[in-house]
N, C-alpha and C. Protein backbone atom coordinates (compact mmCIF):
# COMPACT_ATOMS: atom_id res chain seq x y z
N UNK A 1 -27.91 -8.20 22.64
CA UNK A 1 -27.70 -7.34 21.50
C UNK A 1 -27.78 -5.89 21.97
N UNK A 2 -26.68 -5.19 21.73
CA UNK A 2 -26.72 -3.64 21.86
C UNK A 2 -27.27 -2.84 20.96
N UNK A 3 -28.26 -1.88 21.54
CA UNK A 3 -29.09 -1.06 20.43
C UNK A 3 -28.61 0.36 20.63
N UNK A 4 -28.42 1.14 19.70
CA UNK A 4 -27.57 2.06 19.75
C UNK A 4 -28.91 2.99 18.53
N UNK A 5 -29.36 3.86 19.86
CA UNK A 5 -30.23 4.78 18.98
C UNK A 5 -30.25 6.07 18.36
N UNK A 6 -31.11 6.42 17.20
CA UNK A 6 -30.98 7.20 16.46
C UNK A 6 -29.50 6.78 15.16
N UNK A 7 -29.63 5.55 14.79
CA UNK A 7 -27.69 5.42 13.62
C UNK A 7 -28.50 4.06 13.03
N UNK A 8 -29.93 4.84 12.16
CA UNK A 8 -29.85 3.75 11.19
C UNK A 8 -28.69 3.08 10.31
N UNK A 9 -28.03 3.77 10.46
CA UNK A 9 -27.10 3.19 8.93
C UNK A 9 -25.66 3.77 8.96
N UNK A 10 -24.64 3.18 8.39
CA UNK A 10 -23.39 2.96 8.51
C UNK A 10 -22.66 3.60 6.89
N UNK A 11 -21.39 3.98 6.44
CA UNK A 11 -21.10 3.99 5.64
C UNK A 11 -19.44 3.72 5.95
N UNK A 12 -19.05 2.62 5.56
CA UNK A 12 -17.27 2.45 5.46
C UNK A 12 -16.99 3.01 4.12
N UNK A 13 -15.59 3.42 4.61
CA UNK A 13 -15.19 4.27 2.85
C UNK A 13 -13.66 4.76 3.34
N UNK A 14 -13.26 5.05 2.28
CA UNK A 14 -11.96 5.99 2.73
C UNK A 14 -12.24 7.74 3.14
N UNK A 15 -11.22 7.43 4.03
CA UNK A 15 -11.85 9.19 4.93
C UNK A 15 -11.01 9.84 4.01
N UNK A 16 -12.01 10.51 3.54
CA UNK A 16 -12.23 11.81 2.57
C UNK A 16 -11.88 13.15 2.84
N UNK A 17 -12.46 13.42 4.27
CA UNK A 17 -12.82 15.03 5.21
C UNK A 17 -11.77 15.02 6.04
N UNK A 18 -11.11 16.34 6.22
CA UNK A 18 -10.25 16.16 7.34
C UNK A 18 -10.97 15.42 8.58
N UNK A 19 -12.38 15.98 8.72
CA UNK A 19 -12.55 15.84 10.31
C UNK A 19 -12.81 14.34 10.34
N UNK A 20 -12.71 13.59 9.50
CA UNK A 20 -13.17 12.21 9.70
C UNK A 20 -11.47 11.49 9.81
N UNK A 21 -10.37 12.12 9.56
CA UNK A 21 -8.96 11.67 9.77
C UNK A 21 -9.12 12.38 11.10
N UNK A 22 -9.30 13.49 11.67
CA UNK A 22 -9.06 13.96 12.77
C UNK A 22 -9.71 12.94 14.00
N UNK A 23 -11.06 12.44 13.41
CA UNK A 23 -11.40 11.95 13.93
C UNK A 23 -10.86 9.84 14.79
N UNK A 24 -10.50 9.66 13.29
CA UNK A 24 -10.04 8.66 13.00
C UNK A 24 -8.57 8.60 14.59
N UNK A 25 -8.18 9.17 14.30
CA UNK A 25 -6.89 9.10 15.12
C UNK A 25 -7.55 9.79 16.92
N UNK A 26 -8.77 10.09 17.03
CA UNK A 26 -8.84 10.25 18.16
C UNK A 26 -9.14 9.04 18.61
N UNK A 27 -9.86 8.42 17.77
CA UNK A 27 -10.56 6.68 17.95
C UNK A 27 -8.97 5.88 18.42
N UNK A 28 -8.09 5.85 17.55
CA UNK A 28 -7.39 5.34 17.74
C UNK A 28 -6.78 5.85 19.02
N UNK A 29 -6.08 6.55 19.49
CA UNK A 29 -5.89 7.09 20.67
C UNK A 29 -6.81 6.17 22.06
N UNK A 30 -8.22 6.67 21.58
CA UNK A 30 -8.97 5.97 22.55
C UNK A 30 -8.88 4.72 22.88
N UNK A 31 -8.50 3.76 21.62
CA UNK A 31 -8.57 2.55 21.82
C UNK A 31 -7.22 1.83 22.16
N UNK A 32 -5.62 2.46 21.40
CA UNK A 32 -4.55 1.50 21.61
C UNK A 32 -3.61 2.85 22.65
N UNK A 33 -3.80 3.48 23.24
CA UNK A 33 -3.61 4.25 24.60
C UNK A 33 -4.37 4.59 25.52
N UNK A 34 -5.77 4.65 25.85
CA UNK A 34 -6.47 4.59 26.62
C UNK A 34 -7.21 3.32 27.33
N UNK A 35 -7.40 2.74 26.69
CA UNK A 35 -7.88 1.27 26.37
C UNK A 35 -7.11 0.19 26.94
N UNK A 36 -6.31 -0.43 25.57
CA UNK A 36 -5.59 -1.20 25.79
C UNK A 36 -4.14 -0.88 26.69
N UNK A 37 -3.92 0.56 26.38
CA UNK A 37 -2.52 1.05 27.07
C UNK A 37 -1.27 0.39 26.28
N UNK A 38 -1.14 0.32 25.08
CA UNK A 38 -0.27 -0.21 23.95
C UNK A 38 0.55 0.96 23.98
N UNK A 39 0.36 2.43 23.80
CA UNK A 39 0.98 3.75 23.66
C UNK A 39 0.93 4.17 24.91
N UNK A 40 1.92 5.16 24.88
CA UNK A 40 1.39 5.77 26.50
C UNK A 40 0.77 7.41 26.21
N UNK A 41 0.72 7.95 24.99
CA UNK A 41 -0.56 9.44 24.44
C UNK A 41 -0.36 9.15 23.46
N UNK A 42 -0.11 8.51 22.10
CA UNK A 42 -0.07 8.98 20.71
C UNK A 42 0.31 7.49 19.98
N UNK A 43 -0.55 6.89 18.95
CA UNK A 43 -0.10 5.54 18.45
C UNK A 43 0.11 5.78 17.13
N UNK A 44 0.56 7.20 16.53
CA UNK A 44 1.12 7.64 15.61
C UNK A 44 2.52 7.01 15.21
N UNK A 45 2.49 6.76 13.97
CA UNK A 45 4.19 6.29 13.65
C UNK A 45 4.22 6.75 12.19
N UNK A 46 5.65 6.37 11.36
CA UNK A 46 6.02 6.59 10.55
C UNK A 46 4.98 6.43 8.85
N UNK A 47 4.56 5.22 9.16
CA UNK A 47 3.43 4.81 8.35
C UNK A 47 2.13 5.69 8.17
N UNK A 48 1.87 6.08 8.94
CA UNK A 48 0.81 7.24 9.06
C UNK A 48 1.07 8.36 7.98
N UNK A 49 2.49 8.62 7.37
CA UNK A 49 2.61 9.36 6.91
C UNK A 49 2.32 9.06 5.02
N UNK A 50 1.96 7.98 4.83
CA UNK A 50 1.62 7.60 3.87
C UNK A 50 0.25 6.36 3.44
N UNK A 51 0.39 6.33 5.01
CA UNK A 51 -1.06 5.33 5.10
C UNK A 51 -2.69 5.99 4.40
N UNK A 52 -3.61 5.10 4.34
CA UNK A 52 -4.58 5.78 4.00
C UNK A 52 -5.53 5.35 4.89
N UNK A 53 -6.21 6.31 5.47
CA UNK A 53 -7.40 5.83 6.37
C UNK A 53 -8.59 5.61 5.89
N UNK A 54 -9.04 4.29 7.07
CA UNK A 54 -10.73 4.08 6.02
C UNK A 54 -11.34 4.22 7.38
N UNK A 55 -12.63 4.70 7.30
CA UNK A 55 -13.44 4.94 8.59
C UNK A 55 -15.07 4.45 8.06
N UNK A 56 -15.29 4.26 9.65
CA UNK A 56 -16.66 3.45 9.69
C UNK A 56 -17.57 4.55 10.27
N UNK A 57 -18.56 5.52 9.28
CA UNK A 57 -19.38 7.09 10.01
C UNK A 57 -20.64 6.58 9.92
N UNK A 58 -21.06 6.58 11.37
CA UNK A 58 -22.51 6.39 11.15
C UNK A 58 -23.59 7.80 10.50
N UNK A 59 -24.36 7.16 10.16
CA UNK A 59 -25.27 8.21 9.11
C UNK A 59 -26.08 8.85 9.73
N UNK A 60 -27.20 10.09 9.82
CA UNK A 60 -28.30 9.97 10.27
C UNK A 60 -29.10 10.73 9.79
N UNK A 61 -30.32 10.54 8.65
CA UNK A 61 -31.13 10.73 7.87
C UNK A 61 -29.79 11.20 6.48
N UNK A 62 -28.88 10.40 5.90
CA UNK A 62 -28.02 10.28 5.24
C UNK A 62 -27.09 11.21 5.66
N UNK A 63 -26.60 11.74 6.31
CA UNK A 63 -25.84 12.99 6.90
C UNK A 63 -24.69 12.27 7.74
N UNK A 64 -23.48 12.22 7.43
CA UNK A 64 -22.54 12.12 8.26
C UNK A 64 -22.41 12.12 9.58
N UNK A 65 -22.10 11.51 10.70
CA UNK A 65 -22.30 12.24 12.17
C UNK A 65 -20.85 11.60 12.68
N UNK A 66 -20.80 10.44 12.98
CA UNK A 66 -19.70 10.50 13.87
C UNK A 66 -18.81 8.94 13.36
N UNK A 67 -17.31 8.97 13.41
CA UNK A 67 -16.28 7.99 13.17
C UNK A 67 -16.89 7.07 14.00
N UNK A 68 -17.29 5.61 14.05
CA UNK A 68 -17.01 4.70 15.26
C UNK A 68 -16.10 3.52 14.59
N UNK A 69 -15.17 3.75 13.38
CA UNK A 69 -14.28 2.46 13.17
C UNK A 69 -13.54 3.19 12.66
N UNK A 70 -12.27 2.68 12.47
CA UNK A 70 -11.24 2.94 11.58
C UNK A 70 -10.16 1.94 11.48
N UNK A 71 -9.34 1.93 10.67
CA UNK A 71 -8.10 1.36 9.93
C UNK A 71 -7.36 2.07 8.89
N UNK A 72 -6.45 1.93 8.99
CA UNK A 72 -5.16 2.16 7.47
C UNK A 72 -4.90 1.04 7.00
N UNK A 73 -4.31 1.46 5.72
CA UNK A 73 -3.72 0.62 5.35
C UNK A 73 -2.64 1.35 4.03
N UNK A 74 -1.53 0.60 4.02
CA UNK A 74 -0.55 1.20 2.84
C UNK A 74 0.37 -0.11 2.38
N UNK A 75 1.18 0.63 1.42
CA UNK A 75 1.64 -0.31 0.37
C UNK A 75 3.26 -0.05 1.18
N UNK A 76 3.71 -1.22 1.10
CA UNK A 76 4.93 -1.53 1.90
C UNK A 76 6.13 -0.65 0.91
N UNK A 77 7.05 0.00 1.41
CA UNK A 77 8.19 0.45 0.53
C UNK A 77 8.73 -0.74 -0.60
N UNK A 78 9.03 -1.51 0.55
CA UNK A 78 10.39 -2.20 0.46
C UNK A 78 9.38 -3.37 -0.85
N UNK A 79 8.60 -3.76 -0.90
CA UNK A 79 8.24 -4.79 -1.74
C UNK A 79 7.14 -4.70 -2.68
N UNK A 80 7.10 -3.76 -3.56
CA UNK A 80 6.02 -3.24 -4.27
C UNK A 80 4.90 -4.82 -4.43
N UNK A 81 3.28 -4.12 -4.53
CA UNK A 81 2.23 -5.25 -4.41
C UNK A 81 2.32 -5.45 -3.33
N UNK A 82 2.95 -5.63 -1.76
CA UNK A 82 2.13 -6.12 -0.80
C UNK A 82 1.98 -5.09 0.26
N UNK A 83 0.98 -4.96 0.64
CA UNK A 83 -0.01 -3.81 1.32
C UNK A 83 -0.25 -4.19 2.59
N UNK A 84 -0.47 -3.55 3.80
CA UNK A 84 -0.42 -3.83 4.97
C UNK A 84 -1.85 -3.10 5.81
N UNK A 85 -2.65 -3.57 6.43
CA UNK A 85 -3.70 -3.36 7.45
C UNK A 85 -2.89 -3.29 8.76
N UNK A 86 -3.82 -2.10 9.70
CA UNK A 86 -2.83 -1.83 10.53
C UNK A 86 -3.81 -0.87 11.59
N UNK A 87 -3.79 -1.09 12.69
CA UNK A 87 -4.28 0.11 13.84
C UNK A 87 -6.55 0.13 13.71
N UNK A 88 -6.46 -1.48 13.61
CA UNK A 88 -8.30 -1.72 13.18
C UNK A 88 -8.77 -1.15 14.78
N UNK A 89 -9.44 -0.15 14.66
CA UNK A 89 -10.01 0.36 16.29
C UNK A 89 -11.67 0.71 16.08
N UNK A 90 -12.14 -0.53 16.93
CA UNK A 90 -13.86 0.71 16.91
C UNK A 90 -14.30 0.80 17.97
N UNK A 91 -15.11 2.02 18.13
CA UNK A 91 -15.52 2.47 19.09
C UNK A 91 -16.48 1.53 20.25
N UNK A 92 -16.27 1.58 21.15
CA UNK A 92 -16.14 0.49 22.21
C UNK A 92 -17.90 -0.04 22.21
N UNK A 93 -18.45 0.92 22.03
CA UNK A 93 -20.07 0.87 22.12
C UNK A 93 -20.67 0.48 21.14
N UNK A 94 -19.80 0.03 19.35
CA UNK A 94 -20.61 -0.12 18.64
C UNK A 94 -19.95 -1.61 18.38
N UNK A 95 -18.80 -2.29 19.28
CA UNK A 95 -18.54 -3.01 19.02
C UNK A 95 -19.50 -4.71 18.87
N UNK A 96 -20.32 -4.65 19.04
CA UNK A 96 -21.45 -5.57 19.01
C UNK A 96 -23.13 -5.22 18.29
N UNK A 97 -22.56 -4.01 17.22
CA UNK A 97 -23.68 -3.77 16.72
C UNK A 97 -23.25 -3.97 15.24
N UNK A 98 -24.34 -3.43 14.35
CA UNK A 98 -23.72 -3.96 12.65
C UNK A 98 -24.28 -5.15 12.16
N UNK A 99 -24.90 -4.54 11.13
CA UNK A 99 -25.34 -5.86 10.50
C UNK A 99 -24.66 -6.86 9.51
N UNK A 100 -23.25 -6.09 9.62
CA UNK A 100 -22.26 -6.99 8.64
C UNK A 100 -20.81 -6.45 9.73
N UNK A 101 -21.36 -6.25 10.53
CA UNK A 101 -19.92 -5.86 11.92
C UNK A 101 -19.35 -5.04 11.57
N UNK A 102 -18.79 -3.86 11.92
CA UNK A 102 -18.04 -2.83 11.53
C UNK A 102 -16.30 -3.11 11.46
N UNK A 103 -16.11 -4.18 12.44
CA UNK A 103 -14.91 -4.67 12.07
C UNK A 103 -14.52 -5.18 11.33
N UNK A 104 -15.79 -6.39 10.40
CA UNK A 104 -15.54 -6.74 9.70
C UNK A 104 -15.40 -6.37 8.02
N UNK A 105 -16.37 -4.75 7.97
CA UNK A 105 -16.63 -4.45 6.80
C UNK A 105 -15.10 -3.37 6.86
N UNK A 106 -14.91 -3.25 7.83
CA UNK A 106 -13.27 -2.31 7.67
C UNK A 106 -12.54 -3.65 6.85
N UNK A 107 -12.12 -4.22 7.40
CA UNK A 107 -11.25 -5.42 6.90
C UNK A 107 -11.65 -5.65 5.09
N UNK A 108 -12.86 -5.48 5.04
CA UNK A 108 -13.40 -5.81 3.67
C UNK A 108 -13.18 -4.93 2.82
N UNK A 109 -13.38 -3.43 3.47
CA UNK A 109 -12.92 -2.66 2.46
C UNK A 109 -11.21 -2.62 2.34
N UNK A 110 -10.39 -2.68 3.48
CA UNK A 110 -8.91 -2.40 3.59
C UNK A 110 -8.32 -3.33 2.55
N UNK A 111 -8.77 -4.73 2.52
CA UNK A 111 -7.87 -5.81 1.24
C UNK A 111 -8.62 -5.34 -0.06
N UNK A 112 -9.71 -4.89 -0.10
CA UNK A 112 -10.51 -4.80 -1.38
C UNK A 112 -10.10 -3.57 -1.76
N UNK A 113 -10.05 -2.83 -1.66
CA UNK A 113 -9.79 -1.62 -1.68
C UNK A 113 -7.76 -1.59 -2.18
N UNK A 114 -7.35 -2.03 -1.57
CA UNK A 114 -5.73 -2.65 -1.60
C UNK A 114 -5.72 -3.31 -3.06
N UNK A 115 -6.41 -4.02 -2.70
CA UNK A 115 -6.63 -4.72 -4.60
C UNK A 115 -6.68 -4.19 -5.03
N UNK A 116 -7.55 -3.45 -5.30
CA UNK A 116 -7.78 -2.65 -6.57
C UNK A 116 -6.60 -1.85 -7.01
N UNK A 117 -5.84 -1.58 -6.03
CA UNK A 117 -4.39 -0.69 -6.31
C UNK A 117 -3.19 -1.50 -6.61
N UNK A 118 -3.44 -2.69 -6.76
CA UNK A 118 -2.25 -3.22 -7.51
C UNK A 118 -1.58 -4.57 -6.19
N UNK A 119 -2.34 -4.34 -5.00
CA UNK A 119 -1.88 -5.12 -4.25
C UNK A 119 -2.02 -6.66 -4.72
N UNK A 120 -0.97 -7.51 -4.36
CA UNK A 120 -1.11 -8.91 -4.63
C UNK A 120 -0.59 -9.34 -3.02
N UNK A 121 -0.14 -9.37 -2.39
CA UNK A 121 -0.67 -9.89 -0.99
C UNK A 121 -1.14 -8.59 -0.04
N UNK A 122 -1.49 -8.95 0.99
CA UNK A 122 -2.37 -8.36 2.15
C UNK A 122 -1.51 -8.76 3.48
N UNK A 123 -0.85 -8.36 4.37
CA UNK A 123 -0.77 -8.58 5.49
C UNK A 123 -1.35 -7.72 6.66
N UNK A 124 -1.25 -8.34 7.76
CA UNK A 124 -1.83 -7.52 9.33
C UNK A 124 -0.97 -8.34 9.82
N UNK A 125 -1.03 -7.63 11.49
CA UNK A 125 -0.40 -8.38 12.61
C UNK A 125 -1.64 -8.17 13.08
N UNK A 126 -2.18 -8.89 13.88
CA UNK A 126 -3.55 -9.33 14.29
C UNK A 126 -3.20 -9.48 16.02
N UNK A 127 -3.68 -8.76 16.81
CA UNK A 127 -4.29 -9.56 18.15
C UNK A 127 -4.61 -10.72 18.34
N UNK A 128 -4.20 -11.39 19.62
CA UNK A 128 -4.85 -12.70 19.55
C UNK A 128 -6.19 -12.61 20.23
N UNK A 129 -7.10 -11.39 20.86
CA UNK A 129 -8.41 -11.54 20.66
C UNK A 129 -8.77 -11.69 19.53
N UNK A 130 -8.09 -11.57 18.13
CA UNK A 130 -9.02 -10.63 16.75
C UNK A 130 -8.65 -12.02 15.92
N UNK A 131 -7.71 -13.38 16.32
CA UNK A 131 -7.64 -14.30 15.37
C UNK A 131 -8.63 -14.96 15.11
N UNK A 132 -9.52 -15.30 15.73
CA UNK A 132 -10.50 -16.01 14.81
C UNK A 132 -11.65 -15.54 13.95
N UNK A 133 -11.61 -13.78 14.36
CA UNK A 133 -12.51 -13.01 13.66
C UNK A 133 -11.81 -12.86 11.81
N UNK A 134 -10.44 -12.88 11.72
CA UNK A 134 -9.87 -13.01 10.91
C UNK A 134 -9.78 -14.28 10.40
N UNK A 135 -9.73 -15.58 10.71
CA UNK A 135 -9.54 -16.55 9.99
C UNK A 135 -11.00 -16.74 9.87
N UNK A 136 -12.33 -16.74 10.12
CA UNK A 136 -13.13 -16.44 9.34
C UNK A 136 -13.40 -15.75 8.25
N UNK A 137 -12.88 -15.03 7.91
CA UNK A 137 -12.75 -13.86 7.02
C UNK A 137 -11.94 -13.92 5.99
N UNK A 138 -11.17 -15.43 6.13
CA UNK A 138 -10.36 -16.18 5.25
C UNK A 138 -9.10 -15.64 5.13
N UNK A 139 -8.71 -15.86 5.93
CA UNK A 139 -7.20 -15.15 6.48
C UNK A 139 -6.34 -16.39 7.00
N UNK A 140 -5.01 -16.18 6.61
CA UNK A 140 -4.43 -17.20 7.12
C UNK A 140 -2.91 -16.96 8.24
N UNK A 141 -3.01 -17.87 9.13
CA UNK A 141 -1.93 -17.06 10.52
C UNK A 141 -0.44 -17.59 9.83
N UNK A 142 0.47 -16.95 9.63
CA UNK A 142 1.84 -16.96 9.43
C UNK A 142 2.97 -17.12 10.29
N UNK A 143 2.32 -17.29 11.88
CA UNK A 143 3.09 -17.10 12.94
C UNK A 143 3.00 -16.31 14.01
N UNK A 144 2.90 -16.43 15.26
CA UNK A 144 2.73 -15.37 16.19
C UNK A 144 4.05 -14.51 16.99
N UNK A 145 3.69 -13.77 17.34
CA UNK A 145 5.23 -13.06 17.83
C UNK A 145 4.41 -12.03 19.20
N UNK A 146 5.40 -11.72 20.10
CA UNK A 146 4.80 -10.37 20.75
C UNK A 146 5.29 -9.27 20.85
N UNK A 147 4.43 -8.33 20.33
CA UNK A 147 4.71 -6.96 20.41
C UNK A 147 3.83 -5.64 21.80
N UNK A 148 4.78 -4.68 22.22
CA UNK A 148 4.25 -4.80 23.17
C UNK A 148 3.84 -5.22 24.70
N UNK A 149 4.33 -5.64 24.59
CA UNK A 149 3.73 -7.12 25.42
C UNK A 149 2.42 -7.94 25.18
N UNK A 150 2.03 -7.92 24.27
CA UNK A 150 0.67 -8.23 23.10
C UNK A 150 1.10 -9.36 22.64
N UNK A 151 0.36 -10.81 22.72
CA UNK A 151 0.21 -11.75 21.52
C UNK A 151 0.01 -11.11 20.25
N UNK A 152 0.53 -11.65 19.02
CA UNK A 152 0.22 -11.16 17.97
C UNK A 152 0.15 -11.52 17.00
N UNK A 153 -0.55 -12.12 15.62
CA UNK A 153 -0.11 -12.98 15.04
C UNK A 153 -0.23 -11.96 13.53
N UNK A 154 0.89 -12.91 12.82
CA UNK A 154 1.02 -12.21 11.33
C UNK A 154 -0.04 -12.68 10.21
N UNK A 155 -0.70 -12.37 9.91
CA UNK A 155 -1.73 -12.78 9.09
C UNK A 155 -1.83 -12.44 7.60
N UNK A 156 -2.09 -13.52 6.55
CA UNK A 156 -2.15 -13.02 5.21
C UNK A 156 -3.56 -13.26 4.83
N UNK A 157 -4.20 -12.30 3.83
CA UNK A 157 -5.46 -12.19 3.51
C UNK A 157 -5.16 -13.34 2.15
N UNK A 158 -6.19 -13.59 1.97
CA UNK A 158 -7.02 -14.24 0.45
C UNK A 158 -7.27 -13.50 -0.35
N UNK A 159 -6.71 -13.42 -1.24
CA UNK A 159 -6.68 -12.18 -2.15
C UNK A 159 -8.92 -12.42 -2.99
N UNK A 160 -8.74 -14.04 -3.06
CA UNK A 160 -9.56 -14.36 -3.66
C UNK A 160 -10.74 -14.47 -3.29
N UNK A 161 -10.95 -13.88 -2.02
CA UNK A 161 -12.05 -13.72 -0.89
C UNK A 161 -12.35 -12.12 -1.17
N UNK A 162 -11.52 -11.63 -1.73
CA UNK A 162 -11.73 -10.19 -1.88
C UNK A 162 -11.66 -9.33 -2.92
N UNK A 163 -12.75 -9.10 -3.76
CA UNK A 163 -12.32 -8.79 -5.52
C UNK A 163 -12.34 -7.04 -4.68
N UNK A 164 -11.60 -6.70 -5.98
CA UNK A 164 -11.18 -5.11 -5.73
C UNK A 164 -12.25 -4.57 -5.92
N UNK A 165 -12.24 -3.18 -4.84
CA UNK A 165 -13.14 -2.36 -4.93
C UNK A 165 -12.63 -1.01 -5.37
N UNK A 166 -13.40 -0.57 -6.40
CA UNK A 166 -13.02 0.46 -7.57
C UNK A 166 -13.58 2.10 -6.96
N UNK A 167 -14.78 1.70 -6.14
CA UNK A 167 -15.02 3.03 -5.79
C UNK A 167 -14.37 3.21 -3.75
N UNK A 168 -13.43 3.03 -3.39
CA UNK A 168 -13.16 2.75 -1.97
C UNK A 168 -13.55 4.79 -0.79
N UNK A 169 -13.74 5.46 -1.76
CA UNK A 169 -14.19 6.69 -1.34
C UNK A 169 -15.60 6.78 -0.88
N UNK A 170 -16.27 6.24 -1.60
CA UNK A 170 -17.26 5.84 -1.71
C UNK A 170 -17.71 4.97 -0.47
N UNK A 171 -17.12 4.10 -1.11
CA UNK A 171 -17.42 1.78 0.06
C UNK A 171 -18.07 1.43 -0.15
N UNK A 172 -18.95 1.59 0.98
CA UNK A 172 -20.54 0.94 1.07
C UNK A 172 -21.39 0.83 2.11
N UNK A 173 -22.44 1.01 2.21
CA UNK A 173 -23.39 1.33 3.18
C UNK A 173 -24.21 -0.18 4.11
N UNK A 174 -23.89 -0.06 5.04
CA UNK A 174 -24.68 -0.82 5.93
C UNK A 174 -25.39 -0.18 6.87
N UNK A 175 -26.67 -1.57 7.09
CA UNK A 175 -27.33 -1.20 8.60
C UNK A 175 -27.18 -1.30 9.72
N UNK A 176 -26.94 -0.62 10.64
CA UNK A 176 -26.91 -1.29 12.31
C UNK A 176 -27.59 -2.00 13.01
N UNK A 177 -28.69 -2.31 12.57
CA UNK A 177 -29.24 -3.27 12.86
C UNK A 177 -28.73 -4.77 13.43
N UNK A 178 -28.83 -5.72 14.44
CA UNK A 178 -28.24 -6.59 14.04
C UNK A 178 -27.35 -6.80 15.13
N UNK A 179 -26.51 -8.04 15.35
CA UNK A 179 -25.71 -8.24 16.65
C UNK A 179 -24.07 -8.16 15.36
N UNK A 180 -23.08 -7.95 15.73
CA UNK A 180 -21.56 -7.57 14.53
C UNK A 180 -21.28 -8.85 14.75
């Protein structure tokens, strides 16, 4: 178990502050061009321009400090109601901390949060490290394809695993405590 000191506590929510979008996209950077090497400087695309970011800020004595998760997610043009998760990145060091996983409470807020806006399905394209973290999570695989040069699989959420969340600015607060 990784202990990661001084970050009692967690808050997922939709990024609110610029610096927590500024932030958001450095994470990403770090993780699908530095990292994995998916991009070769920038994993910016078209979607970004209407996506909404949700970020995972750890707290400290309730005070904001630093992004270690993020995701978007937006509502597809072409097919009003189905909403898309997209670019889930956390920071490499907190990936095994969380007392409800930071990957997983992104995911929780991204379909819940989606609900509440009118979404009636949920899709991702999922990693094939990240499929079984998702079909726990009650997700179901639609097919794999590669992108990238990346396994990848298309995944639809359970709408019914996930009642809408009304305050998504807000989210909700967890502890770090804990193995994710």
């Amino acid at each position: 178990m990784t202990q990661v000191p001084n970050t009692p506590s967690l808050q997922i929510k939709w990024a609110t502050d610029h610096w927590e979008n500024l932030a958001a996209f450095a994470l990403r950077r770090r993780v699908f061009c530095d990292e994995q090497q998916l991009f070769v400087t920038d994993d910016r695309d078209d979607v970004d321009e209407n996506a909404i970011s949700l970020v995972a800020v750890t707290l400290n004595g309730g005070v904001p400090n630093e992004v270690v998760g993020t995701v978007r997610i937006n509502e597809d043009n072409s097919e009003r109601g189905t909403w898309w998760g997209s670019r889930l990145a956390v920071e490499q060091r907190y990936r095994r901390v969380g007392g409800i996983g930071i990957g997983t409470g992104l995911i929780r807020l991204a379909v819940s949060s989606a609900h509440a806006c009118g979404c009636t399905r949920f899709l991702a394209n999922v990693q094939k490290q990240n499929l079984l973290l998702f079909k726990r999570l009650h997700w179901r695989s639609l097919g794999d394809f590669e992108w990238h040069g990346v396994l990848h699989y298309r995944m639809e959420a359970d709408l019914d695993f996930y009642p809408p969340c009304a305050a998504p600015k807000v989210g909700f607060f967890s502890s770090l405590k804990g193995a994710a």
